[in-house]
PDB file of N, CA and C in Angstrom:
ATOM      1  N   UNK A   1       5.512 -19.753  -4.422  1.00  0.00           N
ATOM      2  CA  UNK A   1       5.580 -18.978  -3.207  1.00  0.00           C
ATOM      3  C   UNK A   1       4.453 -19.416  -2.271  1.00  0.00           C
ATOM      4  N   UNK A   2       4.881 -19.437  -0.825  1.00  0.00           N
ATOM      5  CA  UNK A   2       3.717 -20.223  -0.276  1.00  0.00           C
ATOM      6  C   UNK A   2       2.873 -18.967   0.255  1.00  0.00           C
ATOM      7  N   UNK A   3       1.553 -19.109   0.244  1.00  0.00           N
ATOM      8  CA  UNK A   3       0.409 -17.881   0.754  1.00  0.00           C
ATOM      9  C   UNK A   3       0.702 -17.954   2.547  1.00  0.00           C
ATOM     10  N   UNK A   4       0.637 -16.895   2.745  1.00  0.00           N
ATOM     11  CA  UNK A   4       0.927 -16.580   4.244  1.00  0.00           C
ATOM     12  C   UNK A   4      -0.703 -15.673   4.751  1.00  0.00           C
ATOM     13  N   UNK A   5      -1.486 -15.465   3.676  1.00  0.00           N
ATOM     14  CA  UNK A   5      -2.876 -14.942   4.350  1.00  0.00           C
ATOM     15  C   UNK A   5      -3.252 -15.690   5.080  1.00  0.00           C
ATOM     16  N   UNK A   6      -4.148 -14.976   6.334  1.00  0.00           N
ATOM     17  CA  UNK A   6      -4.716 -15.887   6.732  1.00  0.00           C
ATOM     18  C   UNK A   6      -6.348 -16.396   6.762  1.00  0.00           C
ATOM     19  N   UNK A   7      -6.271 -15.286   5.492  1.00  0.00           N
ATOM     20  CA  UNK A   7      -7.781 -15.317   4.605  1.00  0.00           C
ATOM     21  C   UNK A   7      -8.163 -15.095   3.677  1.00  0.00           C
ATOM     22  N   UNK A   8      -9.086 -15.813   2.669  1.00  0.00           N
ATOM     23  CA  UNK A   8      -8.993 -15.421   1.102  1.00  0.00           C
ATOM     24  C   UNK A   8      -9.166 -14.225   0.843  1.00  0.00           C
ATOM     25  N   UNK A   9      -9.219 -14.284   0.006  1.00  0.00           N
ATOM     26  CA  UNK A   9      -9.380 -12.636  -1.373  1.00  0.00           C
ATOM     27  C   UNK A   9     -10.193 -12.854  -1.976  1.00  0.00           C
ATOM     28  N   UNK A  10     -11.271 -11.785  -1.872  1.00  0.00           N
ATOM     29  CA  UNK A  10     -12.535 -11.437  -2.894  1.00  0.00           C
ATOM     30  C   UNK A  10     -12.082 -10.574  -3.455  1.00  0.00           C
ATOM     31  N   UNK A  11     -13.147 -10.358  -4.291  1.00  0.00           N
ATOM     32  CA  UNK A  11     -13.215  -8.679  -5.063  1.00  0.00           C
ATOM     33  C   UNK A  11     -14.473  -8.066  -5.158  1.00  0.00           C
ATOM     34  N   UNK A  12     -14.996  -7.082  -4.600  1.00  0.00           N
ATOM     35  CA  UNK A  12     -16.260  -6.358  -4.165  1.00  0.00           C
ATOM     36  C   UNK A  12     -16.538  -5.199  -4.998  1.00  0.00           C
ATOM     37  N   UNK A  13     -17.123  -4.862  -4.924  1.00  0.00           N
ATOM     38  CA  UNK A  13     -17.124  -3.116  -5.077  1.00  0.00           C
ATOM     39  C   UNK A  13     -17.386  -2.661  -4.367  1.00  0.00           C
ATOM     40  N   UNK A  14     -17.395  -1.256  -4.496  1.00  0.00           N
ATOM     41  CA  UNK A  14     -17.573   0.054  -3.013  1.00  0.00           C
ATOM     42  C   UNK A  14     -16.947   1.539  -3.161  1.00  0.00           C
ATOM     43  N   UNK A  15     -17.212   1.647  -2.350  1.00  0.00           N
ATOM     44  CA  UNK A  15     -16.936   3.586  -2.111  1.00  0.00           C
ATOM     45  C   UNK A  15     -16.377   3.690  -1.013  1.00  0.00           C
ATOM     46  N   UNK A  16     -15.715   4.530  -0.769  1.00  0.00           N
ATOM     47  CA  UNK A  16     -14.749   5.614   0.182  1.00  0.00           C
ATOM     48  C   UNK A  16     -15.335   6.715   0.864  1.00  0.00           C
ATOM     49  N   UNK A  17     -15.838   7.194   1.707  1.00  0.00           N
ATOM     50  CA  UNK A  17     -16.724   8.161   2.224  1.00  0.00           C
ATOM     51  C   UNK A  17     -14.999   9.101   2.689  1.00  0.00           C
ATOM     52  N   UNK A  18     -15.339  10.253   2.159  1.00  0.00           N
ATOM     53  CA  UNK A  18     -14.175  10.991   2.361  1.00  0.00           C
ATOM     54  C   UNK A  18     -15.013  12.255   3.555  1.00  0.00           C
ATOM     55  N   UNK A  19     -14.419  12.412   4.588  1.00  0.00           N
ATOM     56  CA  UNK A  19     -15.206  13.438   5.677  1.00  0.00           C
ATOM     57  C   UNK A  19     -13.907  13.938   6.223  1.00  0.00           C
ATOM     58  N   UNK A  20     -13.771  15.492   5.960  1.00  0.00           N
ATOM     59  CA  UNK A  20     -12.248  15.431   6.853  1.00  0.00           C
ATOM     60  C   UNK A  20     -13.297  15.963   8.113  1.00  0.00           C
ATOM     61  N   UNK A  21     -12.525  16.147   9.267  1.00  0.00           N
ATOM     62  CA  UNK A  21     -12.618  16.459  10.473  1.00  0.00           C
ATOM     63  C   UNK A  21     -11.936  17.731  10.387  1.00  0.00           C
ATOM     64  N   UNK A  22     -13.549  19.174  10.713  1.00  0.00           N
ATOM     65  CA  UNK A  22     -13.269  20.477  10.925  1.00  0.00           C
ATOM     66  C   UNK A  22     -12.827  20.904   9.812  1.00  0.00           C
ATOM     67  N   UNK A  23     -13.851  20.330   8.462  1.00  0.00           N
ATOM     68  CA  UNK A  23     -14.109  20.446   7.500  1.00  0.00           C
ATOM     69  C   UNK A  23     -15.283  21.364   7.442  1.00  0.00           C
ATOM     70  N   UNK A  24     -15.551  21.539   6.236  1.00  0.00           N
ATOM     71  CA  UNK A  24     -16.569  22.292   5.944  1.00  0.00           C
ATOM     72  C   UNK A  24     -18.104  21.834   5.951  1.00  0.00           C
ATOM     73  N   UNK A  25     -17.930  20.359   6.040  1.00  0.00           N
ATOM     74  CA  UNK A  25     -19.468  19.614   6.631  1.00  0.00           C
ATOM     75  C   UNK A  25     -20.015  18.894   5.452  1.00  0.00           C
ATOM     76  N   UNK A  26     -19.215  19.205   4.564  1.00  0.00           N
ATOM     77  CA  UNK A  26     -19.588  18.591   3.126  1.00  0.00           C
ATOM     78  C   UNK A  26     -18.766  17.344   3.002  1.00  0.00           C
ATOM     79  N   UNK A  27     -19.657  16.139   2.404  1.00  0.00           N
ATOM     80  CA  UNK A  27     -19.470  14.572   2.822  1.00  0.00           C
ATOM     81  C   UNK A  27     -19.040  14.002   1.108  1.00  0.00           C
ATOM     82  N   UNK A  28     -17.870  13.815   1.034  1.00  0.00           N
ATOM     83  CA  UNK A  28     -17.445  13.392  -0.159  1.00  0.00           C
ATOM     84  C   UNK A  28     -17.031  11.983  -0.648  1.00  0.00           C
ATOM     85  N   UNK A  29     -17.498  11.260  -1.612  1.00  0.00           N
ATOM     86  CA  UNK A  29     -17.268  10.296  -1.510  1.00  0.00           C
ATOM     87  C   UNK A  29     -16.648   9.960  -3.094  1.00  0.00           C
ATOM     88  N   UNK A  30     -15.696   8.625  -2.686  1.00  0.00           N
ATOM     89  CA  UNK A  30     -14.459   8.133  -4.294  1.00  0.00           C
ATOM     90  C   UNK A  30     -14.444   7.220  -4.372  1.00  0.00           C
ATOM     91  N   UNK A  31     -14.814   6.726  -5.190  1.00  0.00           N
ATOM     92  CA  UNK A  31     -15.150   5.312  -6.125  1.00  0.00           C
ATOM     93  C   UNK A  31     -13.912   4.613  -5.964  1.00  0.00           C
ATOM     94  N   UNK A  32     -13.657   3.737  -5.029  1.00  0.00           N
ATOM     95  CA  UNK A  32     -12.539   2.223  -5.180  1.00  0.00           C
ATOM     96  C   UNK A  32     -12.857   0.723  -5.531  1.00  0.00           C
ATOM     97  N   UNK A  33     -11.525   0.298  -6.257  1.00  0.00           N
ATOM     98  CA  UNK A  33     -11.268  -1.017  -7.327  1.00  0.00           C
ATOM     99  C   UNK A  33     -11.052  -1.729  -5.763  1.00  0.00           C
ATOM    100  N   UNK A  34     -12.070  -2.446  -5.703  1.00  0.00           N
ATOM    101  CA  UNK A  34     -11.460  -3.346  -4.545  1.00  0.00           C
ATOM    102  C   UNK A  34     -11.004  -4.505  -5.071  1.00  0.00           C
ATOM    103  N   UNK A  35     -10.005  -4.741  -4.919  1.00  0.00           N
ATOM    104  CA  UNK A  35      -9.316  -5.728  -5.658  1.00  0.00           C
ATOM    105  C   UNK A  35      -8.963  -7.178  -5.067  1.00  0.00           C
ATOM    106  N   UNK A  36      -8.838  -7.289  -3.070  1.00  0.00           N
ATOM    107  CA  UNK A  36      -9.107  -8.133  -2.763  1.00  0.00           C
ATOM    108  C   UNK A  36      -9.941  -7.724  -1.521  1.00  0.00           C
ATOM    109  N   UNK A  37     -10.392  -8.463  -0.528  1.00  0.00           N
ATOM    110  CA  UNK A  37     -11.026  -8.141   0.843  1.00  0.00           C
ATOM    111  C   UNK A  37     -11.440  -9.745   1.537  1.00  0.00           C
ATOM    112  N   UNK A  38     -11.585  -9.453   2.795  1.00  0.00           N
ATOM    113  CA  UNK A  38     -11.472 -10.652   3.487  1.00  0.00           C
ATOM    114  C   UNK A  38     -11.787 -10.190   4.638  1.00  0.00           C
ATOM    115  N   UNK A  39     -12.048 -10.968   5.597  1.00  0.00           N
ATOM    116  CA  UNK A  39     -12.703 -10.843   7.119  1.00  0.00           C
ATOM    117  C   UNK A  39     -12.017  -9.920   7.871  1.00  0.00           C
ATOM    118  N   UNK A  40     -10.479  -9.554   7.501  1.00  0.00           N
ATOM    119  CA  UNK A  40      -9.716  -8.717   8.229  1.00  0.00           C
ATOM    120  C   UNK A  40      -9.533  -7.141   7.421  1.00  0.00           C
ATOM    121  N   UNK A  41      -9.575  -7.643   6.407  1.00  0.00           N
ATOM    122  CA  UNK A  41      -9.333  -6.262   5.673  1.00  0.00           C
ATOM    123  C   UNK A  41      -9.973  -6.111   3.970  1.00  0.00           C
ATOM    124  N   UNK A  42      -9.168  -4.943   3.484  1.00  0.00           N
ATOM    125  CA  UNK A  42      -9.228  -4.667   1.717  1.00  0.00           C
ATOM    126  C   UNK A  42      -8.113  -4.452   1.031  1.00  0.00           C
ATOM    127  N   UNK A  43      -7.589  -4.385   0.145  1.00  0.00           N
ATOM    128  CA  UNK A  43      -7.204  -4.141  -0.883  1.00  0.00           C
ATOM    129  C   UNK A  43      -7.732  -3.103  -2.316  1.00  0.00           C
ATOM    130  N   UNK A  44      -7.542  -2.059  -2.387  1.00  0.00           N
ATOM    131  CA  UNK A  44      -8.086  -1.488  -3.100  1.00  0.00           C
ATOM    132  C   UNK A  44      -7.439  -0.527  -3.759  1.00  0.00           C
ATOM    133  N   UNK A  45      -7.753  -0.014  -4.743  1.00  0.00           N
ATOM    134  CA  UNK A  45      -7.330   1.343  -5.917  1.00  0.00           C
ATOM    135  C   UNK A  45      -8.426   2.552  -5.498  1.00  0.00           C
ATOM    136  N   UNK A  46      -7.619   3.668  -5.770  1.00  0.00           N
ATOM    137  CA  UNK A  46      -8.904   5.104  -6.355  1.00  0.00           C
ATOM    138  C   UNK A  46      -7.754   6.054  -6.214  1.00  0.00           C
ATOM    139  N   UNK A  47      -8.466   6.905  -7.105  1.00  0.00           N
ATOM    140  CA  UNK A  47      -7.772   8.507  -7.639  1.00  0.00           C
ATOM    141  C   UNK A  47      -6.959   9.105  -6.236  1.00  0.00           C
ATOM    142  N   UNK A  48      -7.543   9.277  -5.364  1.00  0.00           N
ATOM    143  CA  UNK A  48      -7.480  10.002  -4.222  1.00  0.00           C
ATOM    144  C   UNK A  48      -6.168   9.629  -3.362  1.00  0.00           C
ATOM    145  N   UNK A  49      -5.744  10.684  -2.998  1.00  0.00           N
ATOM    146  CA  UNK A  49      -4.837   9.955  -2.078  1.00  0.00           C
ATOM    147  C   UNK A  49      -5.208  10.089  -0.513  1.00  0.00           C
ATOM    148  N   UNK A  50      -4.499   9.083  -0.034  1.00  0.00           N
ATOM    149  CA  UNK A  50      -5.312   9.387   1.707  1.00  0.00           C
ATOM    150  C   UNK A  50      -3.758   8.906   2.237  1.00  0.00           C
ATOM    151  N   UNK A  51      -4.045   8.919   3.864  1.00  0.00           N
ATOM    152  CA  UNK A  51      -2.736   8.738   4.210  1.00  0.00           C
ATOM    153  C   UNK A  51      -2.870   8.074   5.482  1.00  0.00           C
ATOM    154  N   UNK A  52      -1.487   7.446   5.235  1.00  0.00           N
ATOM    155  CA  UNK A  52      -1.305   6.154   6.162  1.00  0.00           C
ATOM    156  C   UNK A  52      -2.044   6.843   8.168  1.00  0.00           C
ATOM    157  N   UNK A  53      -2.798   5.161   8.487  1.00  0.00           N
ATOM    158  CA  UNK A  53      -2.939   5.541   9.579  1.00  0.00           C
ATOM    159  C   UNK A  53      -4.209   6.456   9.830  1.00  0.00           C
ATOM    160  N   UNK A  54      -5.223   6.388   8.660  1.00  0.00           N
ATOM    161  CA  UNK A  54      -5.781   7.603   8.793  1.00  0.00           C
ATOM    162  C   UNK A  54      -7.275   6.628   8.881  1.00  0.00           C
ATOM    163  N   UNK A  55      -8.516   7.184   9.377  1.00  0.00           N
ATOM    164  CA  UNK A  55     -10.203   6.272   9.236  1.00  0.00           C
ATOM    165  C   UNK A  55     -10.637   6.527   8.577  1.00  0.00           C
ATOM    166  N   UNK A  56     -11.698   6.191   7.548  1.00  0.00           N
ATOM    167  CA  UNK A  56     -12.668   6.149   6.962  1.00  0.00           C
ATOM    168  C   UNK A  56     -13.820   5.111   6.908  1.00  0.00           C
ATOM    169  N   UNK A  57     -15.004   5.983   6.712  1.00  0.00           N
ATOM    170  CA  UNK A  57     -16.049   4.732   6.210  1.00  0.00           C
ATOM    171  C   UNK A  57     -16.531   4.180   4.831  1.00  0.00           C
ATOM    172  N   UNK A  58     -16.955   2.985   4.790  1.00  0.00           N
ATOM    173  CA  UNK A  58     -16.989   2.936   3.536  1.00  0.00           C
ATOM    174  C   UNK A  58     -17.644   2.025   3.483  1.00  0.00           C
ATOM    175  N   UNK A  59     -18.625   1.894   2.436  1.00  0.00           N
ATOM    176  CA  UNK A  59     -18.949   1.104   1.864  1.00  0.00           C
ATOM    177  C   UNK A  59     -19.435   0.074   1.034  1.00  0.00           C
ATOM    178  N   UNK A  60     -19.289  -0.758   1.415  1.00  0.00           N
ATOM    179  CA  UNK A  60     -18.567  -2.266   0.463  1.00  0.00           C
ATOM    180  C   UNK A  60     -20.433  -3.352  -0.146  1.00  0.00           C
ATOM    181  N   UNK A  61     -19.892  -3.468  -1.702  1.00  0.00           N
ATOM    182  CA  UNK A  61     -21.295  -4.323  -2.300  1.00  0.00           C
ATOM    183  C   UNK A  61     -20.601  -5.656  -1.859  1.00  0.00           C
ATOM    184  N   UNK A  62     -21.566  -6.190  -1.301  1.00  0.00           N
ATOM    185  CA  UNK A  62     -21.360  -7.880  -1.380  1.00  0.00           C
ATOM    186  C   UNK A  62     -21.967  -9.067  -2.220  1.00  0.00           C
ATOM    187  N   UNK A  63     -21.826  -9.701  -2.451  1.00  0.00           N
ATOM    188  CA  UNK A  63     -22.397 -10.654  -3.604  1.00  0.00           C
ATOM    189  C   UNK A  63     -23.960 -10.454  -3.996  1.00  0.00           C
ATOM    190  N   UNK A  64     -24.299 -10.529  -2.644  1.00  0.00           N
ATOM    191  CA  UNK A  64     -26.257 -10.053  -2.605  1.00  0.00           C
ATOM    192  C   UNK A  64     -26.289  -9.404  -2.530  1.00  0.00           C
ATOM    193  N   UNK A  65     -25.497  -8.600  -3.110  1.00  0.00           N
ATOM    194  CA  UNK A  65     -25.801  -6.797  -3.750  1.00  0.00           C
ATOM    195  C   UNK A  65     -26.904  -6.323  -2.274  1.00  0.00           C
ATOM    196  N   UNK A  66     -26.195  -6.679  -1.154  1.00  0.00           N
ATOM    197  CA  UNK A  66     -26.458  -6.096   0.030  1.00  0.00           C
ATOM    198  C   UNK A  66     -25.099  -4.949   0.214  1.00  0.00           C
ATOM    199  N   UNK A  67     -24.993  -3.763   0.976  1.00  0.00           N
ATOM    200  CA  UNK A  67     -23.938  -2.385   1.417  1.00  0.00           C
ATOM    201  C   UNK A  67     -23.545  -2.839   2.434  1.00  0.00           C
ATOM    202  N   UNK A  68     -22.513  -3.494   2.875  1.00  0.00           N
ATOM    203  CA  UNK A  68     -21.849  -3.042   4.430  1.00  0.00           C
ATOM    204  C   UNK A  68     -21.191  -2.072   4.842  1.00  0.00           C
ATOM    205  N   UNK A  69     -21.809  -1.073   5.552  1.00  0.00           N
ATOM    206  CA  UNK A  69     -21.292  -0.065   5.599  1.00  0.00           C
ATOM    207  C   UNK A  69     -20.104  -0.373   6.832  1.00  0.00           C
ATOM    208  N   UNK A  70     -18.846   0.029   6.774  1.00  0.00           N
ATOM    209  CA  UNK A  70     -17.495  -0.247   7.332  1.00  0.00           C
ATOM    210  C   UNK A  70     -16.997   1.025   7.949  1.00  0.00           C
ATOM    211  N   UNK A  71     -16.203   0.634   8.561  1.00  0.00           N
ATOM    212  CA  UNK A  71     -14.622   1.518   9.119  1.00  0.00           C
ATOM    213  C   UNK A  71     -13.885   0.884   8.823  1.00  0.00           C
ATOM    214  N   UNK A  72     -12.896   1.360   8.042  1.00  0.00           N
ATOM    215  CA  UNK A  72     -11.060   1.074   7.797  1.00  0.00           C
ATOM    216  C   UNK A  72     -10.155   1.871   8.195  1.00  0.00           C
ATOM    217  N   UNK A  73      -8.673   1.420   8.487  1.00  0.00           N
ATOM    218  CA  UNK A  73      -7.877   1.834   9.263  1.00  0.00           C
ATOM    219  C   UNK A  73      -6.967   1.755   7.774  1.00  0.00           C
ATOM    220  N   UNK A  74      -6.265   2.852   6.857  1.00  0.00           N
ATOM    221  CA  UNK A  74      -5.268   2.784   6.016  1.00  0.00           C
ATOM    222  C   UNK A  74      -3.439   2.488   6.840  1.00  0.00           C
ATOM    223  N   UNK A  75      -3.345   1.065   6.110  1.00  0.00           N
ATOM    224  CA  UNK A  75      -1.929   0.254   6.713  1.00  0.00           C
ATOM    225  C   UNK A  75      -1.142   0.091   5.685  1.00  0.00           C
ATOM    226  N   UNK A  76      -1.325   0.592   4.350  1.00  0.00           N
ATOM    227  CA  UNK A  76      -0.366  -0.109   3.276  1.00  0.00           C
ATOM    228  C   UNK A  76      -0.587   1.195   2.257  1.00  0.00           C
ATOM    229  N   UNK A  77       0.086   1.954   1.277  1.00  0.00           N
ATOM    230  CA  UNK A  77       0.091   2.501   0.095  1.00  0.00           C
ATOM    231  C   UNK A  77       0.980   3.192  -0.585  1.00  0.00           C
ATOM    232  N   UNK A  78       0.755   2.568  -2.091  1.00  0.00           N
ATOM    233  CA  UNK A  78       1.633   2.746  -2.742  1.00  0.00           C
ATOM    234  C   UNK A  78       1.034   3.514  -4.371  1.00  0.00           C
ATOM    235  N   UNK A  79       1.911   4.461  -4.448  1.00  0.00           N
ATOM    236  CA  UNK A  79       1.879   5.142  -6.095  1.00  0.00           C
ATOM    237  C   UNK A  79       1.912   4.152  -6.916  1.00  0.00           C
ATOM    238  N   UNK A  80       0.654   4.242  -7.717  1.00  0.00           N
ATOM    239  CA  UNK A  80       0.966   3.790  -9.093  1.00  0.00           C
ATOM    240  C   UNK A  80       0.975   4.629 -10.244  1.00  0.00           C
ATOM    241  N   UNK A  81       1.396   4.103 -11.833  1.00  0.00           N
ATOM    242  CA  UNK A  81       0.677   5.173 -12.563  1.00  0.00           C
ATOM    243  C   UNK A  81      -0.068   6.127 -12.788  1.00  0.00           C
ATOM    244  N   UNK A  82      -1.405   5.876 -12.432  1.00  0.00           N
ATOM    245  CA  UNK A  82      -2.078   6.888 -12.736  1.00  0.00           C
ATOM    246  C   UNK A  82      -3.699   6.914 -11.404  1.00  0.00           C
ATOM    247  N   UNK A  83      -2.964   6.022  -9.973  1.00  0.00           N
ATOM    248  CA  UNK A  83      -3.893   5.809  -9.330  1.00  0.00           C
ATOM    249  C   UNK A  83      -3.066   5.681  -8.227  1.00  0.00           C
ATOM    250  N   UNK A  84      -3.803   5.140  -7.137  1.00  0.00           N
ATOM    251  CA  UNK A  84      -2.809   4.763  -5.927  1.00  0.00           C
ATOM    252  C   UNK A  84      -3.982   3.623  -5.177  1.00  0.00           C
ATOM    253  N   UNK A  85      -2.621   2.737  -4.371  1.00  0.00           N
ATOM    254  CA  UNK A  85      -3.165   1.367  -4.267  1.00  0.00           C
ATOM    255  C   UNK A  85      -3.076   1.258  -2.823  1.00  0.00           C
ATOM    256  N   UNK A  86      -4.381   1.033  -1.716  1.00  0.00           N
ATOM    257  CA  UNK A  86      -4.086   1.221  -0.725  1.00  0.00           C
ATOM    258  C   UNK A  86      -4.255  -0.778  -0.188  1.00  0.00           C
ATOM    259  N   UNK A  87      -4.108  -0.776   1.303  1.00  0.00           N
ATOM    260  CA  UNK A  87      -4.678  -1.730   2.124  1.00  0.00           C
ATOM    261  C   UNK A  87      -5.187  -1.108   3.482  1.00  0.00           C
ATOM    262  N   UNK A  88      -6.366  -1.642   3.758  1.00  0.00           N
ATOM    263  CA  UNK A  88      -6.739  -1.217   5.154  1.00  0.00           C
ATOM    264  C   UNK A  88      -7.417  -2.431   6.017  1.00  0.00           C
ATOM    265  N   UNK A  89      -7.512  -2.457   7.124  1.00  0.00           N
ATOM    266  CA  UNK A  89      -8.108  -2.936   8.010  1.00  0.00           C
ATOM    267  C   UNK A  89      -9.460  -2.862   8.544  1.00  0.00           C
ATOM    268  N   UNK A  90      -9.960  -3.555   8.851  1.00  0.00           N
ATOM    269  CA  UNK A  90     -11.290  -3.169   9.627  1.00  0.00           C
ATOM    270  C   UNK A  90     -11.656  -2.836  10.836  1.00  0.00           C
ATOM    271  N   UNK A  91     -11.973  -2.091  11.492  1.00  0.00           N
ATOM    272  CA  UNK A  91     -12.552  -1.180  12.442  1.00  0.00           C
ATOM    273  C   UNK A  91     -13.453  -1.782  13.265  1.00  0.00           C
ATOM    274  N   UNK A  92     -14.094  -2.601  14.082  1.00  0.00           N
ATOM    275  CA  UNK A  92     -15.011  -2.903  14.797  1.00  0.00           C
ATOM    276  C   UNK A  92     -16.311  -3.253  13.663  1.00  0.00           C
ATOM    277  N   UNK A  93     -15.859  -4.174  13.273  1.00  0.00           N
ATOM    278  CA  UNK A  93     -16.293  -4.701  12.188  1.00  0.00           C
ATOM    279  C   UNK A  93     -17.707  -5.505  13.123  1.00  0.00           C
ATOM    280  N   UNK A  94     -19.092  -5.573  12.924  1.00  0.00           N
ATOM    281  CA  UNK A  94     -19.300  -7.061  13.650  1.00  0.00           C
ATOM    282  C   UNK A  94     -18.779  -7.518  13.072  1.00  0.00           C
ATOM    283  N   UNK A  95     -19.282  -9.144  13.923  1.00  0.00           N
ATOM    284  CA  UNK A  95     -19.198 -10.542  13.464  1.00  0.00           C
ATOM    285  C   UNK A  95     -20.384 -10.818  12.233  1.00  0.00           C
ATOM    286  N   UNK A  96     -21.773  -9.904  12.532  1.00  0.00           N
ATOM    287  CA  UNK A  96     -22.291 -10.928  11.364  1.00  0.00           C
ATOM    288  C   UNK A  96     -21.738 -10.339   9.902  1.00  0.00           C
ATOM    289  N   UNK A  97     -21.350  -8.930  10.154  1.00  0.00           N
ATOM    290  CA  UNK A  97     -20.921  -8.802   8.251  1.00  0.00           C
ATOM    291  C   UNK A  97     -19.532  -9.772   7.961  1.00  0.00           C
ATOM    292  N   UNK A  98     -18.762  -9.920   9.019  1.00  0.00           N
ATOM    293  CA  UNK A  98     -17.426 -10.597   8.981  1.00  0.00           C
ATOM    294  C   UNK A  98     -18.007 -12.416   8.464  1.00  0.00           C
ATOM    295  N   UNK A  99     -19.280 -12.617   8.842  1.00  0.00           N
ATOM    296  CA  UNK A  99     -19.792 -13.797   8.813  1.00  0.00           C
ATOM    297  C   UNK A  99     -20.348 -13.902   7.233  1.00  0.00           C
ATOM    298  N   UNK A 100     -20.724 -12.826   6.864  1.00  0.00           N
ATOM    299  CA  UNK A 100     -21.348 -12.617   5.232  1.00  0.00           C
ATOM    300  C   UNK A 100     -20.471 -12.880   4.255  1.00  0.00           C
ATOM    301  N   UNK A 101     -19.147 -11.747   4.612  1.00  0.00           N
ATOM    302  CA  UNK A 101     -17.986 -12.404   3.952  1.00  0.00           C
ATOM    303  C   UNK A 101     -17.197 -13.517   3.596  1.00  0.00           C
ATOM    304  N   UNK A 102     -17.510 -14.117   4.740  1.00  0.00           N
ATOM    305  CA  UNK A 102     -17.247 -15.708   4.714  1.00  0.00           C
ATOM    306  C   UNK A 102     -17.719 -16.460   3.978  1.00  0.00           C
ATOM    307  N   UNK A 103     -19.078 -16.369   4.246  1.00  0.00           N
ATOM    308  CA  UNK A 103     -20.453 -16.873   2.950  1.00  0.00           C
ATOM    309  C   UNK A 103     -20.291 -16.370   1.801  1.00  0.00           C
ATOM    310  N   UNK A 104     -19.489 -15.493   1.287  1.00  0.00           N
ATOM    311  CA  UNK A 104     -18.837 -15.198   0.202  1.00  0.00           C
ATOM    312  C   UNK A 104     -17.878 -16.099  -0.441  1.00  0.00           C
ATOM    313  N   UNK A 105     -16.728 -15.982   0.619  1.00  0.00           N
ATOM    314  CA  UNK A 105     -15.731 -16.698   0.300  1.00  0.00           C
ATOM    315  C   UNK A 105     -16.268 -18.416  -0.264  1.00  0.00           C
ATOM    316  N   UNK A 106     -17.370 -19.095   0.486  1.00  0.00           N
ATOM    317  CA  UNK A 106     -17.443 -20.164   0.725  1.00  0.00           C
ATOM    318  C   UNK A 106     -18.166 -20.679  -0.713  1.00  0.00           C
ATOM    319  N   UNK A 107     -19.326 -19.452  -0.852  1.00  0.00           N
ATOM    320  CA  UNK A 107     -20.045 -19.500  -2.076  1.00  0.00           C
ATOM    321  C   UNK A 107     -19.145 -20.044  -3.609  1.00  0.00           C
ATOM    322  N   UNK A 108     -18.219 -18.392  -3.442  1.00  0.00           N
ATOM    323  CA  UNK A 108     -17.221 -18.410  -4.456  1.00  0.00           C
ATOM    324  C   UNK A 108     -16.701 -19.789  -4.639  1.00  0.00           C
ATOM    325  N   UNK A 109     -15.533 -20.477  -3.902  1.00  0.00           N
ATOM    326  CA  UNK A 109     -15.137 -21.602  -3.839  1.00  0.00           C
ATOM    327  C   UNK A 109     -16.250 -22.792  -4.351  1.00  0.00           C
ATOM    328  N   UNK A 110     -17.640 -22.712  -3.681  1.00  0.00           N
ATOM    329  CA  UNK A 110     -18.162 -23.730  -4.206  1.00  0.00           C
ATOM    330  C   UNK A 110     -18.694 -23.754  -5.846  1.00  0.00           C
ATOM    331  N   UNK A 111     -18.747 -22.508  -6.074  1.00  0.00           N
ATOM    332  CA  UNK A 111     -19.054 -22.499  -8.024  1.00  0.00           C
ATOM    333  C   UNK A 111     -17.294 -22.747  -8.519  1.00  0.00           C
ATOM    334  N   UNK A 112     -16.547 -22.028  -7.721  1.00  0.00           N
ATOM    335  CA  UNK A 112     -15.639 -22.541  -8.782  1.00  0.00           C
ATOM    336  C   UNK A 112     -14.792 -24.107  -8.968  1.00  0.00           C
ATOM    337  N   UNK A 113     -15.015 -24.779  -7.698  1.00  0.00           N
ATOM    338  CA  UNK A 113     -15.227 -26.028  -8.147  1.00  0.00           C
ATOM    339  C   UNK A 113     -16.462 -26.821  -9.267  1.00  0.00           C
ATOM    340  N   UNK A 114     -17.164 -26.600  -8.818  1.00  0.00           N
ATOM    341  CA  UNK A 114     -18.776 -26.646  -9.861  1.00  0.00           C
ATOM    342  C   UNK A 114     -18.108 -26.731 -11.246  1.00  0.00           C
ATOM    343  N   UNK A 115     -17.323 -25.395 -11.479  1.00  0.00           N
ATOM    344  CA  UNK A 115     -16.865 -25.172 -13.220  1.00  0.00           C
ATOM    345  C   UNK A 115     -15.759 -25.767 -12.909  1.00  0.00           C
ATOM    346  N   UNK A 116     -15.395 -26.299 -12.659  1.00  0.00           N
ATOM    347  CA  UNK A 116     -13.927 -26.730 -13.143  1.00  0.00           C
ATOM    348  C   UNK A 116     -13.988 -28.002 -14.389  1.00  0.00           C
TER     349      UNK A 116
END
């Protein structure tokens, strides 16, 4: 099947900052499987369900166990077993964390040639 991304896939870790609006003021946050992420968006798992179309902040460990703290826009989700699997977008992302990621991507690629 030919790849139609138009950017690789990492895998990070991170958190979900859950805040509803005209809430009670209390700031909740849910542990997500980020499973891929890239300059445009994530891929991710957690308990919680959220719903399409909706913001959050969040954020994301990067290789140098540096936090980018984010906005995502939820565009994709689906039930699984015993979790649910979202995709989101990024929010007015800068350029330099969008630039870190890259240096991710680039890193990655260069060890895993290294081991081959």
């Amino acid at each position: 099947m030919e790849e139609r991304r138009k950017s690789k896939r990492l895998e990070l870790t991170g958190e979900l900052i859950l805040n509803q609006l005209g809430g009670d003021g209390q700031v909740k946050t849910a542990k997500i499987d980020i499973h891929d992420c890239s300059r445009d968006g994530i891929g991710f798992n957690t308990d919680n369900q959220l719903v399409i179309g909706d913001n959050y902040e969040a954020n994301l460990t990067i290789w140098t166990k540096e936090v980018l703290h984010v906005f995502v826009q939820i565009v994709r989700a689906a039930k699984l077993e015993n979790t649910y699997n979202y995709g989101a977008i990024f929010i007015g992302m800068p350029d330099a964390d969008k630039m870190r990621i890259e240096v991710y991507e680039t890193v990655k690629d260069t060890l895993e040639e290294v081991n081959k």
